[in-house]
N, C-alpha and C. Protein backbone atom coordinates (compact mmCIF):
# COMPACT_ATOMS: atom_id res chain seq x y z
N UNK A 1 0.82 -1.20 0.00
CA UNK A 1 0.00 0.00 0.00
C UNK A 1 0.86 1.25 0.00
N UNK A 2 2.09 1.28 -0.20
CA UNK A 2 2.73 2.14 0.06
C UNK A 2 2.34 3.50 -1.32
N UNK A 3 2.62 4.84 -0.51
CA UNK A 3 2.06 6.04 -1.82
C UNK A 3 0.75 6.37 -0.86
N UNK A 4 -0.14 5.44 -0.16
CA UNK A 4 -1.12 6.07 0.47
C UNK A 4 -1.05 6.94 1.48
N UNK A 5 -1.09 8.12 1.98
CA UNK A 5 -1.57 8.77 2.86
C UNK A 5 -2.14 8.33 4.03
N UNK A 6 -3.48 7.50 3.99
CA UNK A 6 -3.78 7.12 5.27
C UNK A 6 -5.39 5.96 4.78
N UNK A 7 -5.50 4.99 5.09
CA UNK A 7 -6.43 4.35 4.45
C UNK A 7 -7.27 4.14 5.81
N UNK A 8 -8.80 4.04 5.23
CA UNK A 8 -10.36 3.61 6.12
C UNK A 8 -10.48 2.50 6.42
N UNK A 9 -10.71 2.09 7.96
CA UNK A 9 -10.87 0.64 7.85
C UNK A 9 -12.29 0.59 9.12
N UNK A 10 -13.23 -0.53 8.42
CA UNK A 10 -14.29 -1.14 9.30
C UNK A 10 -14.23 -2.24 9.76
N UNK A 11 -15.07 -3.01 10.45
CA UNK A 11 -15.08 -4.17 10.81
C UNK A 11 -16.65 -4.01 10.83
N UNK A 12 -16.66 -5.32 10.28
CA UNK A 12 -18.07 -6.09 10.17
C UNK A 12 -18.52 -7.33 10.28
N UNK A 13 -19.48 -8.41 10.44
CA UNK A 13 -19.23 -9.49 11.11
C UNK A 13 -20.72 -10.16 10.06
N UNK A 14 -20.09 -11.57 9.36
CA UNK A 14 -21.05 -11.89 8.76
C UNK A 14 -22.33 -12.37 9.29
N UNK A 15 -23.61 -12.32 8.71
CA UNK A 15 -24.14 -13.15 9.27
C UNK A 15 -24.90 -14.05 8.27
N UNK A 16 -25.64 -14.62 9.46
CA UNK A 16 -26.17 -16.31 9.17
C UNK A 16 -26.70 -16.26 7.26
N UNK A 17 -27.84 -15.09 7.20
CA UNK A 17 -28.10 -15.13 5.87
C UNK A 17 -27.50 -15.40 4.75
N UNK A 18 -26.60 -14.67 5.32
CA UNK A 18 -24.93 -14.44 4.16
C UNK A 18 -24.62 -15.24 3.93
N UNK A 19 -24.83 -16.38 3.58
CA UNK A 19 -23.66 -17.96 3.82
C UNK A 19 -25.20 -18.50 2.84
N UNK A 20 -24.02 -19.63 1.67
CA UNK A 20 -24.51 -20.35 0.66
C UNK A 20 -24.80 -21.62 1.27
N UNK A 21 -24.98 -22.48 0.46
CA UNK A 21 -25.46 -24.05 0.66
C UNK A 21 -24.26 -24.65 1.50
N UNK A 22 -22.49 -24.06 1.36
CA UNK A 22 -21.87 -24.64 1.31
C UNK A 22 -21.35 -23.80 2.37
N UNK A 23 -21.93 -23.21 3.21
CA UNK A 23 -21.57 -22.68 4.14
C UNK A 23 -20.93 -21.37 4.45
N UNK A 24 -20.22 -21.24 3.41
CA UNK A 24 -19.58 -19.98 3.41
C UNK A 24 -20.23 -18.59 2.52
N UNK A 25 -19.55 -17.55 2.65
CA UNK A 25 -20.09 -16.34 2.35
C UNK A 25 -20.40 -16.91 0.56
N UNK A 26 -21.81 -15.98 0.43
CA UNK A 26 -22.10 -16.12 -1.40
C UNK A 26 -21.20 -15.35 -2.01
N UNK A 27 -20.49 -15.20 -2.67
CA UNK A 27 -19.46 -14.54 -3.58
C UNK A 27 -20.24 -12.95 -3.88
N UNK A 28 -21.38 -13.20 -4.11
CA UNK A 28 -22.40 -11.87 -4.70
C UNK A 28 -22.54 -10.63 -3.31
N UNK A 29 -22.42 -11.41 -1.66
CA UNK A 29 -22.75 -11.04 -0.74
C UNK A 29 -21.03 -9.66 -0.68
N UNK A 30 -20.46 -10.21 -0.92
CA UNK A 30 -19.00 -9.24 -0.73
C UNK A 30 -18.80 -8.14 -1.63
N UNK A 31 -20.14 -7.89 -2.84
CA UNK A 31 -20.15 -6.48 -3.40
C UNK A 31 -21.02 -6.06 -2.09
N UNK A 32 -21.95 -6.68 -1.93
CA UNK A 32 -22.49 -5.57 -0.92
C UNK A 32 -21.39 -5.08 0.42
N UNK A 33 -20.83 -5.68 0.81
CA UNK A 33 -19.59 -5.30 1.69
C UNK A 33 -19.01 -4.37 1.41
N UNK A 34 -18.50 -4.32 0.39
CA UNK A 34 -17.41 -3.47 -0.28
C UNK A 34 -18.39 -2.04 -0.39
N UNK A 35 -19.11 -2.09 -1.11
CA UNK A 35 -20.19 -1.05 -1.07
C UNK A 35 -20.64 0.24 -0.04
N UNK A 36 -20.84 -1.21 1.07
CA UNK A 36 -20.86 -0.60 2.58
C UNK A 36 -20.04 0.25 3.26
N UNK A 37 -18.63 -0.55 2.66
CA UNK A 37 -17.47 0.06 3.23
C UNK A 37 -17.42 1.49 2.72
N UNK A 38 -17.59 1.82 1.64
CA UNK A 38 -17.49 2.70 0.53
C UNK A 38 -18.14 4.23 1.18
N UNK A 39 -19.87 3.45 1.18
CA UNK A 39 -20.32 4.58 2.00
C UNK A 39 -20.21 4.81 3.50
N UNK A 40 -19.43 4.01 4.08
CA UNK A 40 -18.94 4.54 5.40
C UNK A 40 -17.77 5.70 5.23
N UNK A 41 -16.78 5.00 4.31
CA UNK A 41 -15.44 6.16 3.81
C UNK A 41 -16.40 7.30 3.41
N UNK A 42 -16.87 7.46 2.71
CA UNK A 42 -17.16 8.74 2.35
C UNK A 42 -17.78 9.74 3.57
N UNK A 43 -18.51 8.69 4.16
CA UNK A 43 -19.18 9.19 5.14
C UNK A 43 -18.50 10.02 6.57
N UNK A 44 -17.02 9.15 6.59
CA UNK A 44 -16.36 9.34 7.39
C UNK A 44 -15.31 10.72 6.59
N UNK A 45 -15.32 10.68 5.35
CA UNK A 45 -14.60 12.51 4.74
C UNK A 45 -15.73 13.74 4.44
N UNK A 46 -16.91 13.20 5.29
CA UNK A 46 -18.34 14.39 5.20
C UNK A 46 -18.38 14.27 3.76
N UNK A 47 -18.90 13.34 3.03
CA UNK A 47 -19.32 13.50 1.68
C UNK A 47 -20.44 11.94 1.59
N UNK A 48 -21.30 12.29 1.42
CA UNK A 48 -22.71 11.47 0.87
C UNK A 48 -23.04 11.35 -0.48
N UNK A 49 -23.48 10.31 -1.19
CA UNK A 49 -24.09 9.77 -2.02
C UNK A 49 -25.41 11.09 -2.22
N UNK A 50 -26.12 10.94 -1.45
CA UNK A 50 -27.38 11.96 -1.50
C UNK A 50 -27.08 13.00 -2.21
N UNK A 51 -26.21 13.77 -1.13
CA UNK A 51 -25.51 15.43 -1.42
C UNK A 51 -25.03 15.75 -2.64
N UNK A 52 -24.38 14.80 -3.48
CA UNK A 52 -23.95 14.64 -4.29
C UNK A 52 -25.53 14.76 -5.90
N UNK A 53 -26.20 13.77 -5.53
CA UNK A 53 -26.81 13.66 -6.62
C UNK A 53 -28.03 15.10 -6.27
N UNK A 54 -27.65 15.53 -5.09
CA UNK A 54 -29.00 16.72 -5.32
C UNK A 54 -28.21 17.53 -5.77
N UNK A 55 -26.66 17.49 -6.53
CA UNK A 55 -26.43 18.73 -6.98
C UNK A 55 -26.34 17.82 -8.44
N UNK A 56 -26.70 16.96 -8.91
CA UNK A 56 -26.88 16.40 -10.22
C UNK A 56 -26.03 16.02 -10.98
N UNK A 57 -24.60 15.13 -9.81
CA UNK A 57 -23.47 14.00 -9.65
C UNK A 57 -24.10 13.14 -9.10
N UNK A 58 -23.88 12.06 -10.01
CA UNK A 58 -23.81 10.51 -9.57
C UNK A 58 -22.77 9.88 -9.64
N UNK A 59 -21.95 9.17 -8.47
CA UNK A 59 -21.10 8.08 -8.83
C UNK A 59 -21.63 7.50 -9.46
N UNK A 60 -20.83 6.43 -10.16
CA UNK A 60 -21.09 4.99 -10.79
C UNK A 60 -20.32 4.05 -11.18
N UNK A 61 -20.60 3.00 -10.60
CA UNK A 61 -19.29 1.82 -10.50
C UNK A 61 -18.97 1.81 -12.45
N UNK A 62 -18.26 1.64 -13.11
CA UNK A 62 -17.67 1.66 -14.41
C UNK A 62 -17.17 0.17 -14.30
N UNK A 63 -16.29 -0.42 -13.18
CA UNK A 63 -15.88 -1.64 -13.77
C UNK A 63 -15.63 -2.00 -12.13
N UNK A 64 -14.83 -3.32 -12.34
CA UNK A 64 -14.79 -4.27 -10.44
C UNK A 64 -14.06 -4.84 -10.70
N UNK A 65 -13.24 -5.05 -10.27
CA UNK A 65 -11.96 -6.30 -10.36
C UNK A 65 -12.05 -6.81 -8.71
N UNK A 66 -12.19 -8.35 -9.02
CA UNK A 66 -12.20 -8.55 -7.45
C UNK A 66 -11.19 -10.22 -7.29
N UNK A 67 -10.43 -9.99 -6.71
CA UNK A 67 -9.24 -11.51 -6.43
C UNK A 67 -9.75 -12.02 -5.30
N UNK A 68 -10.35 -13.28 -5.11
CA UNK A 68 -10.87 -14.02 -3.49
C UNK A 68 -9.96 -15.01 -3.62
N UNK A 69 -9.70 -14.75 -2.03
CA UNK A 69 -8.79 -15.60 -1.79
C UNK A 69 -8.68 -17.06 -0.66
N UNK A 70 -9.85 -16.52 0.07
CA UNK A 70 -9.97 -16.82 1.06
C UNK A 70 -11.67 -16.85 1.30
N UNK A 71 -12.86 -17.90 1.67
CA UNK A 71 -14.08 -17.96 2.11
C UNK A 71 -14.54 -17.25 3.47
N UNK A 72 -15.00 -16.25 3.94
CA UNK A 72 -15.85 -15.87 5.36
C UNK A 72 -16.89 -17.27 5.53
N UNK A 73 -17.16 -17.54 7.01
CA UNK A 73 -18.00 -17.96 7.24
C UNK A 73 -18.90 -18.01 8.16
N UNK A 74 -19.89 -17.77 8.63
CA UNK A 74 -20.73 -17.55 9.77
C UNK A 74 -20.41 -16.94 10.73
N UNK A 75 -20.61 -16.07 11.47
CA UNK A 75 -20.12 -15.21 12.51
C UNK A 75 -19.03 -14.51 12.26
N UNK A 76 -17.58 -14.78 11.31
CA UNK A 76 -16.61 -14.30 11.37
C UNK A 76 -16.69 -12.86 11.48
N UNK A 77 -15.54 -12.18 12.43
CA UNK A 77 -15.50 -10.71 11.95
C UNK A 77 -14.33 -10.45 11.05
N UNK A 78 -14.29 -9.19 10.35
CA UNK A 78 -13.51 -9.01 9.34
C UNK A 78 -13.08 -7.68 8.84
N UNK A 79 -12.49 -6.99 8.57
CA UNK A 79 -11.77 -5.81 8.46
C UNK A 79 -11.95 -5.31 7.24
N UNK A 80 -12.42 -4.02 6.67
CA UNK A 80 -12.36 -3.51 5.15
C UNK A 80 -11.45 -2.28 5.25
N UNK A 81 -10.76 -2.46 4.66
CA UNK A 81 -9.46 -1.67 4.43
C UNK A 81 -9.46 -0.69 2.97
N UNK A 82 -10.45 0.62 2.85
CA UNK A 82 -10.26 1.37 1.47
C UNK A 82 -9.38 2.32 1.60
N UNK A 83 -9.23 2.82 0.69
CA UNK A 83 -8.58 3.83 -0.07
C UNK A 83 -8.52 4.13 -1.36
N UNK A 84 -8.14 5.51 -1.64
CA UNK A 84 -8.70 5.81 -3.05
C UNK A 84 -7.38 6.50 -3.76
N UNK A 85 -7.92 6.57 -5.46
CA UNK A 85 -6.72 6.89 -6.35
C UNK A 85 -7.27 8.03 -7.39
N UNK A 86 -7.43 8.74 -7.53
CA UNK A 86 -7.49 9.22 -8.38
C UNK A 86 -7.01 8.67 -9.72
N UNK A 87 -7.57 9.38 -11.30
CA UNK A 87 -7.34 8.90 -12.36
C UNK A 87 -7.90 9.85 -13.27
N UNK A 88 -6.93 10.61 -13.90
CA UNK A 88 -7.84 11.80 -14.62
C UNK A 88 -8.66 12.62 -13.95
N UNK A 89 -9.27 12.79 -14.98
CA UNK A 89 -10.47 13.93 -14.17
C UNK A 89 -11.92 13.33 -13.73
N UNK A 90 -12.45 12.74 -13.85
CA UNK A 90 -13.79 11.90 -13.63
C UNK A 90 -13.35 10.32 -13.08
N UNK A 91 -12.26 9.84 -13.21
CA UNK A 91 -12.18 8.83 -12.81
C UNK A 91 -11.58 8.38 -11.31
N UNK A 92 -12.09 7.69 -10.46
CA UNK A 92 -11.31 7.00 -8.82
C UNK A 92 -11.43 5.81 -8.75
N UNK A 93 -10.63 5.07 -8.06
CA UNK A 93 -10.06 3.83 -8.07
C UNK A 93 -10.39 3.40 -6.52
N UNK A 94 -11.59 2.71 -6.22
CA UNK A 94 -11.35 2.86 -4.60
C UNK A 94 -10.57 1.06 -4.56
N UNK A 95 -9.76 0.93 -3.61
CA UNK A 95 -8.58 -0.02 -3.58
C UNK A 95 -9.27 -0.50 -2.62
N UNK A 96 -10.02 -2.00 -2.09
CA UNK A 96 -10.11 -2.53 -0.76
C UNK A 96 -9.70 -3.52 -0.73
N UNK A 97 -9.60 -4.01 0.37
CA UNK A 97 -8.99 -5.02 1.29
C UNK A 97 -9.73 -6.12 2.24
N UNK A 98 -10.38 -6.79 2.13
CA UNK A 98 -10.98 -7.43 3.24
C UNK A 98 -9.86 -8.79 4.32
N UNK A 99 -10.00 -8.39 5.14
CA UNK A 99 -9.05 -9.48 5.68
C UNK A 99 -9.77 -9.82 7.16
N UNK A 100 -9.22 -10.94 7.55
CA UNK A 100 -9.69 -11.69 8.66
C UNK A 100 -8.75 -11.88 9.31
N UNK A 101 -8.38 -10.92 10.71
CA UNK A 101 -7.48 -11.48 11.26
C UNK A 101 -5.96 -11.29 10.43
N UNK A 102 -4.78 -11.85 10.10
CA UNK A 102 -3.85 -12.07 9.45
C UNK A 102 -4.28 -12.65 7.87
N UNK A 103 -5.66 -13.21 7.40
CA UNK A 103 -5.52 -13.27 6.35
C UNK A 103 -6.14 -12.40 5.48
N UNK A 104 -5.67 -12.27 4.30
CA UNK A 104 -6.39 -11.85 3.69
C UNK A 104 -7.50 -12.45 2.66
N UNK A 105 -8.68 -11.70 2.71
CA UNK A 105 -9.65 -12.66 2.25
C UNK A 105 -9.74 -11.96 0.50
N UNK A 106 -9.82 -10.97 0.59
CA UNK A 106 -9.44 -10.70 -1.40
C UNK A 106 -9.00 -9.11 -1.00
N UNK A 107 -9.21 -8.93 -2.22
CA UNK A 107 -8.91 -7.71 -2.86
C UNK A 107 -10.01 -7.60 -4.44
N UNK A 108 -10.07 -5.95 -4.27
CA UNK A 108 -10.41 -5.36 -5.25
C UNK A 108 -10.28 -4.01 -5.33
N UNK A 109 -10.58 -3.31 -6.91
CA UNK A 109 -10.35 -2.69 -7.14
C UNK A 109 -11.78 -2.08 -8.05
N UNK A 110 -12.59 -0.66 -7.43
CA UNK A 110 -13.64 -0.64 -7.93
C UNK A 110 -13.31 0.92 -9.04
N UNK A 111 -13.50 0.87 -10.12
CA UNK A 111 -13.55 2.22 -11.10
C UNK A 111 -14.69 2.73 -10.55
N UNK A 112 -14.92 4.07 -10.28
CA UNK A 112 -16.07 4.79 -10.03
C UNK A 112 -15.71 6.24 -11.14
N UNK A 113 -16.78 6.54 -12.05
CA UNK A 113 -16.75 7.60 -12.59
C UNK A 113 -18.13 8.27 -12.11
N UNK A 114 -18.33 9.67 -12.56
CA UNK A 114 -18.95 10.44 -12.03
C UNK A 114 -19.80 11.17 -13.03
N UNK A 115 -21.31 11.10 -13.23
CA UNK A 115 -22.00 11.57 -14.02
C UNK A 115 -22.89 12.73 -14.11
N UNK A 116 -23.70 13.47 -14.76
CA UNK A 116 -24.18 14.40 -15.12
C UNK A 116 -25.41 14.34 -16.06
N UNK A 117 -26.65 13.82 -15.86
CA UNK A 117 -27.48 13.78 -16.60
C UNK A 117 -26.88 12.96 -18.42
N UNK A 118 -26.02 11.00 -17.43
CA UNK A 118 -25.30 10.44 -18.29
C UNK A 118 -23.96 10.53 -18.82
N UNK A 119 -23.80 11.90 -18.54
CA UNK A 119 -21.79 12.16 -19.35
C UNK A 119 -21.37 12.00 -17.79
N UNK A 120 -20.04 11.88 -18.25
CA UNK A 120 -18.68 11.91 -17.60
C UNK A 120 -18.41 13.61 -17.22
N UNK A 121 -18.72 13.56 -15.86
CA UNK A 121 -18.17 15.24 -15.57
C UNK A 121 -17.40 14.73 -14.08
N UNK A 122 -16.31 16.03 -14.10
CA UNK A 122 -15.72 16.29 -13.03
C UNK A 122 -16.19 16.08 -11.54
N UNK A 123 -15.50 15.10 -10.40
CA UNK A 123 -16.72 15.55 -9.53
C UNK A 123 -16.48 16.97 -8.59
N UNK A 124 -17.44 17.14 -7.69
CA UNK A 124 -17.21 18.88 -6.85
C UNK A 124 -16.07 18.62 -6.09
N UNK A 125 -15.09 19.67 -6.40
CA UNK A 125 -13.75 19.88 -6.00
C UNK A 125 -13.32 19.91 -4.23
N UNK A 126 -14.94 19.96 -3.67
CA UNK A 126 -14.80 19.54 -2.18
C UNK A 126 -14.55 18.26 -2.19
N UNK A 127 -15.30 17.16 -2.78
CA UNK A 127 -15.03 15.97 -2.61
C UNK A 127 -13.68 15.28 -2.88
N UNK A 128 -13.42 15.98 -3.56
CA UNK A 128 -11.92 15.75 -4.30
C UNK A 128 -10.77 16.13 -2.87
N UNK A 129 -11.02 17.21 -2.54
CA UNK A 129 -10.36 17.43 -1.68
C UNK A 129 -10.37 16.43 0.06
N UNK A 130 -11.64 16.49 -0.03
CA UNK A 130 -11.95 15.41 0.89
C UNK A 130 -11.12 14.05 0.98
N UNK A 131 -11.07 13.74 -0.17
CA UNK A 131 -10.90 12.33 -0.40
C UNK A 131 -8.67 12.10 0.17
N UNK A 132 -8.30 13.39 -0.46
CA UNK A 132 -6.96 13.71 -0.64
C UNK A 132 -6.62 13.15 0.10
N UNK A 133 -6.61 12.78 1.57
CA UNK A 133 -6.03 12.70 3.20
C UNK A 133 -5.95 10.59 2.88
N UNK A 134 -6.50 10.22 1.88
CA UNK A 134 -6.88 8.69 1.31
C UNK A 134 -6.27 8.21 0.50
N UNK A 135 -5.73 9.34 -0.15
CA UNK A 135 -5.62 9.02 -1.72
C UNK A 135 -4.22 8.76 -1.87
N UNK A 136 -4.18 7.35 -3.03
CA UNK A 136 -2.56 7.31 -2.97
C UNK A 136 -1.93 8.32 -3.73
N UNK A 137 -0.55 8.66 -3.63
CA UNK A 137 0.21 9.82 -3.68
C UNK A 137 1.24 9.64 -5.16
N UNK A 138 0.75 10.20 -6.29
CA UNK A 138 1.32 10.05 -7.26
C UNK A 138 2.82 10.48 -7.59
């Protein structure tokens, strides 16, 4: 992780629902995680999803890269580790981490661009700034 500034981390603890036939977490259940995590970070640099689209910005996931490495299973607790990258002008890279303890359970990497009644626009230069104290260091 080195280049980052300072990265967000939660803990969250699966539960019973969360878990497939085969016991362990559904693969589909760890976007919603990641997600979560997402709007906690933001939440935690005073910047909302809401605030954002009442000024007529929307994030939007663009692409997901996700490496599992490791299964959660029932009760476990577990650590989300983000941080963000900038990329041009409309584009961020939020970087997470889920790990358990000493392992790590994956990684990904989510593209978020930022829209405008469909186009690609800049997002508000508060958020940007917000984010800075996260962001790895080019």
């Amino acid at each position: 992780m080195g280049g980052v500034s300072k990265s967000f981390r939660c803990t969250l603890e699966v539960r019973d629902y969360e878990l497939d036939s085969q016991g362990i977490v559904n693969n589909a259940v760890y976007l919603n995680y990641l997600e979560h995590a997402r709007h906690l970070f933001l939440r935690e640099t005073g910047q909302e999803f809401n605030d954002w689209h009442k000024k007529g910005i929307d994030p939007v996931v663009r692409r997901l890269e996700i490496e599992y490495r490791q299964s959660l299973q029932g009760g476990d607790q577990f650590e989300i580790e983000t941080w963000v990258e900038q990329k041009g002008y409309v584009r961020f890279l939020f970087h997470q981490r889920i790990v358990r303890g000493d392992e790590e359970v994956l990684t990904a990497v989510i593209t978020v661009v930022f829209v405008r009644n469909g186009r690609p626009v800049q997002p508000p230069q508060e958020m940007v700034e917000a984010l800075r104290e996260f962001s790895k260091q080019e």
